[in-house]
Protein backbone atom coordinates (compact mmCIF):
# COMPACT_ATOMS: atom_id res chain seq x y z
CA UNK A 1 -15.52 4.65 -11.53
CA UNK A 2 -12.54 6.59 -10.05
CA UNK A 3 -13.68 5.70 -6.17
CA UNK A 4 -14.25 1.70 -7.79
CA UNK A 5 -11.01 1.58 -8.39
CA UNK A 6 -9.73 3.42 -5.66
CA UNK A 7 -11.49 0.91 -3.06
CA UNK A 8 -10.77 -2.08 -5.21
CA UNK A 9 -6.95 -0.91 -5.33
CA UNK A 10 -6.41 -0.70 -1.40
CA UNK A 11 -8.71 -3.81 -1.10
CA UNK A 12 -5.85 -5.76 -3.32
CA UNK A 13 -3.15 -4.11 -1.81
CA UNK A 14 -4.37 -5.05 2.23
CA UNK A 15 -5.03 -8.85 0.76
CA UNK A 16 -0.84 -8.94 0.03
CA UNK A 17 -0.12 -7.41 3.33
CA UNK A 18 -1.78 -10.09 4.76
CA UNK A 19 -0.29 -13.09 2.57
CA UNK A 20 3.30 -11.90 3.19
CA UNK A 21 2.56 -11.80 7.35
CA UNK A 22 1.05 -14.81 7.41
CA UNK A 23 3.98 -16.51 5.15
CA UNK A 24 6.21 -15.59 8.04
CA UNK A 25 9.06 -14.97 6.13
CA UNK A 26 9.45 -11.52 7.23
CA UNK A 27 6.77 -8.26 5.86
CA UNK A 28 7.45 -5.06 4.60
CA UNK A 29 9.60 -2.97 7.34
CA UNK A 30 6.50 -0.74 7.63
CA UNK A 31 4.13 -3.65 8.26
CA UNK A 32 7.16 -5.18 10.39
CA UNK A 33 6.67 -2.03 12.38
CA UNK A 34 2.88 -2.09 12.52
CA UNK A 35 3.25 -5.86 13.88
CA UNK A 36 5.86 -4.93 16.69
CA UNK A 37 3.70 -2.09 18.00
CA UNK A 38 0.85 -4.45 17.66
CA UNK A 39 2.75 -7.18 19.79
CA UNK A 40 4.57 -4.97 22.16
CA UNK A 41 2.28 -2.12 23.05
CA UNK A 42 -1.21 -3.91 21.79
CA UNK A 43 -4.27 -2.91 19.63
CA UNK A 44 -4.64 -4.57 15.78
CA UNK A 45 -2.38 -4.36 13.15
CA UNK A 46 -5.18 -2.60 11.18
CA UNK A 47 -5.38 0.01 14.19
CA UNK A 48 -1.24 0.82 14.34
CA UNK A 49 -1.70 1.84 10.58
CA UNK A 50 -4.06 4.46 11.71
CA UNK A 51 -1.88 5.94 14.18
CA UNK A 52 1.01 5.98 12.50
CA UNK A 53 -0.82 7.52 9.24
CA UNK A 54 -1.58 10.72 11.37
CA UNK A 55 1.80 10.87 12.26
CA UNK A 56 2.78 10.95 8.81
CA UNK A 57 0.73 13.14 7.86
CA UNK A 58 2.54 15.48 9.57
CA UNK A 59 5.00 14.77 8.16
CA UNK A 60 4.78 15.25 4.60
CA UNK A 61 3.03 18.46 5.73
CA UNK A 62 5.99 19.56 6.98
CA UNK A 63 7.73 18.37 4.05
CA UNK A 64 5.53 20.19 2.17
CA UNK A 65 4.81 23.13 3.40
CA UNK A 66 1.58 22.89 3.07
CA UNK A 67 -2.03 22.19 5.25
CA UNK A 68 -2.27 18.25 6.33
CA UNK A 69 -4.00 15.92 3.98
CA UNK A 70 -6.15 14.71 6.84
CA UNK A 71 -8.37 13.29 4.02
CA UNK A 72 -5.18 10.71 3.89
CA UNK A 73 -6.36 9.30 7.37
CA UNK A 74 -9.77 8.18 4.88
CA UNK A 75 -7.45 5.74 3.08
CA UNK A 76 -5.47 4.59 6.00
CA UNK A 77 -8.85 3.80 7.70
CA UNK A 78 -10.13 1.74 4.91
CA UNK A 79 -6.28 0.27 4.78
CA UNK A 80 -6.54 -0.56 8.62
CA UNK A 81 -9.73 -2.10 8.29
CA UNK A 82 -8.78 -4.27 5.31
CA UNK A 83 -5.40 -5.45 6.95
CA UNK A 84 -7.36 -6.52 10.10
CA UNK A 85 -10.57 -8.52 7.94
CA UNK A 86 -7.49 -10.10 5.77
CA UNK A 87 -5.61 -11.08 8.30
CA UNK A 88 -8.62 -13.18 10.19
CA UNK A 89 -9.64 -14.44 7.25
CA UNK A 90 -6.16 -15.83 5.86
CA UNK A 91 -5.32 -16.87 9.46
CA UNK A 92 -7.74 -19.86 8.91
CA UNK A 93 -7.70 -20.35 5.37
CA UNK A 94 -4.07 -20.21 4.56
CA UNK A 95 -1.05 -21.94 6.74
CA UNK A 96 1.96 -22.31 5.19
CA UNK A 97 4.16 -24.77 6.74
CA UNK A 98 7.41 -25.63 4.55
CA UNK A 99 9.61 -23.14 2.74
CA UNK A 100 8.12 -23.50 -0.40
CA UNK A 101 4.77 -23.09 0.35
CA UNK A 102 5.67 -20.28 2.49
CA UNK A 103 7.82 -18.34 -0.23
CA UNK A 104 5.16 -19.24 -2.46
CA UNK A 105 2.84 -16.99 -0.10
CA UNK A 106 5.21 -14.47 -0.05
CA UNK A 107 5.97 -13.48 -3.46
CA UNK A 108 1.97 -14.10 -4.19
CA UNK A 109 1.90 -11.36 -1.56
CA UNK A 110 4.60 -8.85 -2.68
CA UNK A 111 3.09 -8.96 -6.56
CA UNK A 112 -0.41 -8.53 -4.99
CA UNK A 113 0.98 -5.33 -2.56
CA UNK A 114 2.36 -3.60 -5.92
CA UNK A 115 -0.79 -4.09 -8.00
CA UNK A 116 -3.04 -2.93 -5.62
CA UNK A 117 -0.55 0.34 -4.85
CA UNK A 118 0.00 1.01 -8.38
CA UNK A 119 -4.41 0.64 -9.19
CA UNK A 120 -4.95 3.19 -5.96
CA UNK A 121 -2.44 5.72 -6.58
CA UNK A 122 -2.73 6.10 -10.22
CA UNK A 123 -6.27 7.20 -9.10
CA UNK A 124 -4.97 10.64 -7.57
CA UNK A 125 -7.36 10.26 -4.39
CA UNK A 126 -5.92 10.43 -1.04
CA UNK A 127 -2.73 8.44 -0.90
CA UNK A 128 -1.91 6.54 1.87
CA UNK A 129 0.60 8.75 4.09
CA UNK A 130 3.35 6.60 3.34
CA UNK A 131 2.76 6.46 -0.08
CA UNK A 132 2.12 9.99 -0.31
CA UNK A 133 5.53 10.49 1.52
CA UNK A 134 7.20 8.13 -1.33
CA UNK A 135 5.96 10.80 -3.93
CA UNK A 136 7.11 13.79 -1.68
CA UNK A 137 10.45 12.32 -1.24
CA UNK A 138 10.51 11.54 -5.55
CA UNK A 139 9.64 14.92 -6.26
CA UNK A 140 11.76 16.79 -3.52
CA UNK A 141 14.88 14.58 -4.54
CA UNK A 142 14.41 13.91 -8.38
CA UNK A 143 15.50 10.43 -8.17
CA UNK A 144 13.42 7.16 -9.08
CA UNK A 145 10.46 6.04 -7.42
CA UNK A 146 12.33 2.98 -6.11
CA UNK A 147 14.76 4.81 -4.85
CA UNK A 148 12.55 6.89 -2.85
CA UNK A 149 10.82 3.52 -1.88
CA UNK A 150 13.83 2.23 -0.87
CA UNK A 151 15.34 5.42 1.28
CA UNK A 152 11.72 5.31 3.63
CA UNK A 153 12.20 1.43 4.09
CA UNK A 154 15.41 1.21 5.32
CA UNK A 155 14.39 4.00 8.13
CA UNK A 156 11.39 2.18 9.17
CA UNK A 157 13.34 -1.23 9.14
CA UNK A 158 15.29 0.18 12.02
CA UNK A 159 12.57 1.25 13.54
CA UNK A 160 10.81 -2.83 13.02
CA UNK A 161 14.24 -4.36 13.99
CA UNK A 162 14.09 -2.27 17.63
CA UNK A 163 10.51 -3.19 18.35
CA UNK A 164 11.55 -7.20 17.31
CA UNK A 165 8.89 -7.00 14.50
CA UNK A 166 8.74 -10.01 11.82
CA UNK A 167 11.91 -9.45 9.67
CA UNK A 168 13.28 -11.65 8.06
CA UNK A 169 14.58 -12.69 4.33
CA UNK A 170 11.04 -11.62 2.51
CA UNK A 171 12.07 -8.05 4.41
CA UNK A 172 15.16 -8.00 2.49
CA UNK A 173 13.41 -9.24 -0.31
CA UNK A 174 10.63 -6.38 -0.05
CA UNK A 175 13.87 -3.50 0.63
CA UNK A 176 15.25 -4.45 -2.57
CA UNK A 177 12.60 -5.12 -5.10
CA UNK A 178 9.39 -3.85 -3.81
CA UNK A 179 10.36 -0.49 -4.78
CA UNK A 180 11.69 -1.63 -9.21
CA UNK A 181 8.38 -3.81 -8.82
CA UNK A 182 5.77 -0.70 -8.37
CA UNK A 183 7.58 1.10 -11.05
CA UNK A 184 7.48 -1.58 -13.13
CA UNK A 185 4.06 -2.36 -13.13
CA UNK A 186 2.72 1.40 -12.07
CA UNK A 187 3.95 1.68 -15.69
CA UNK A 188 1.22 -0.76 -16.99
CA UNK A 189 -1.55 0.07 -14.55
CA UNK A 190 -1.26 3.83 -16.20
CA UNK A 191 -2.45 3.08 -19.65
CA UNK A 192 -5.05 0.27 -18.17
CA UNK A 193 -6.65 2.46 -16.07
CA UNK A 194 -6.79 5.84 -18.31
CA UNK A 195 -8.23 3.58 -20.79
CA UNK A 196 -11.01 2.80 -18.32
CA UNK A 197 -11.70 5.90 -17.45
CA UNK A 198 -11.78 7.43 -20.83
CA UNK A 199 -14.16 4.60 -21.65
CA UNK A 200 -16.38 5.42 -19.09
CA UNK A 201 -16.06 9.22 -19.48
CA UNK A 202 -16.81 8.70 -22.99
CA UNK A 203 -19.94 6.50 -22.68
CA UNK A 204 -21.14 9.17 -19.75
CA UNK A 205 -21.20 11.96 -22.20
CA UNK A 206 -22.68 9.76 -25.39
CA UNK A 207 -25.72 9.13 -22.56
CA UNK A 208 -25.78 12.62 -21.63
CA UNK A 209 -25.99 13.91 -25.02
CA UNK A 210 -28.70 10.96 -26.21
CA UNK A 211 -30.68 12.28 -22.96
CA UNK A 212 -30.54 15.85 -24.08
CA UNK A 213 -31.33 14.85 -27.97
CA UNK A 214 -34.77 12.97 -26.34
């Protein structure tokens, strides 16, 4: 049930990528990033989030001090993938076209991104690297999540603004609230999904024990 969740968390989380690029009101700076490499040097959107994964991963290993979490690149795969079979699908299904519509998109988007992160990390399996790096920076520093959040956005919004990726007001949006969102609801996803999996630990060892009892 763990790996269910885990899937169906980055699953969510790639479908509000994808609604807040196609709003075109301006992404995440890390998924501004992604779509200025993917622009300016080539390959998918799906494919930059690969790359720079691994590079990550270095650096929270150096962070660290510890061996790389290569498992990591696992998640950013399945992230990659996800963010490329979103993105073709929403190109021809959704196409926002006035403000409303489009902020409309957006916000769907941003809500959806924060579920989805909150469902997968709250699972404890490979985080994705930038994620991962979030928690590294919450721990090292002892300040809130959002905080941390926050600190790693505005870096890689410098980086998005240099490579003329898609920033705009929902970028300023995401800086400042996409950070007190995850907390927020990372707070509710907690006692959701430990109540699942106590459920389901609970009914695995009432079978094992009615198996042994036969």
């Amino acid at each position: 049930m763990k790996y269910v969740l885990f899937v169906a968390g980055i699953l969510i989380l790639t479908l509000g990528i994808s609604l807040t690029i196609q709003s075109e009101l301006g992404t995440s700076p890390f998924d501004a990033l992604l779509v200025g490499l993917s622009h300016h040097v080539g390959l998918s959107v799906g494919s930059w989030e690969v790359i720079i994964a691994f590079l990550l991963i270095g650096c929270n290993s150096l962070l660290k001090q510890q061996k790389p979490e290569f498992l990591g690149l696992v998640t950013a795969f399945i992230t990659g993938v996800g963010i490329d079979i979103w993105l073709y699908v929403s190109d021809s299904l959704i196409t926002p076209e006035v403000w409303y519509s489009k902020l409309m998109t957006f916000v769907i988007g941003l809500v959806i991104i924060s579920i989805g992160t909150a469902i997968y990390l709250q699972t404890n399996f490979a985080p994705i690297p930038i994620d991962r790096l979030t928690l590294i920076l919450h721990e090292i520093t002892r300040t809130p999540l959002f905080v941390s959040r926050t600190f790693i956005y505005l870096v890689f919004l410098i980086l998005a603004f240099l490579l003329s990726g898609p920033i705009g007001v929902g970028t300023l949006i995401t800086v400042c609230c996409a950070g007190v969102l995850l907390q927020f609801i990372m707070g509710h996803t907690k006692k959701i999904i430990d109540r699942i999996l106590t459920d389901v630990d609970t009914s695995s060892h009432t079978t094992s024990e009615k198996e042994h009892s036969v």
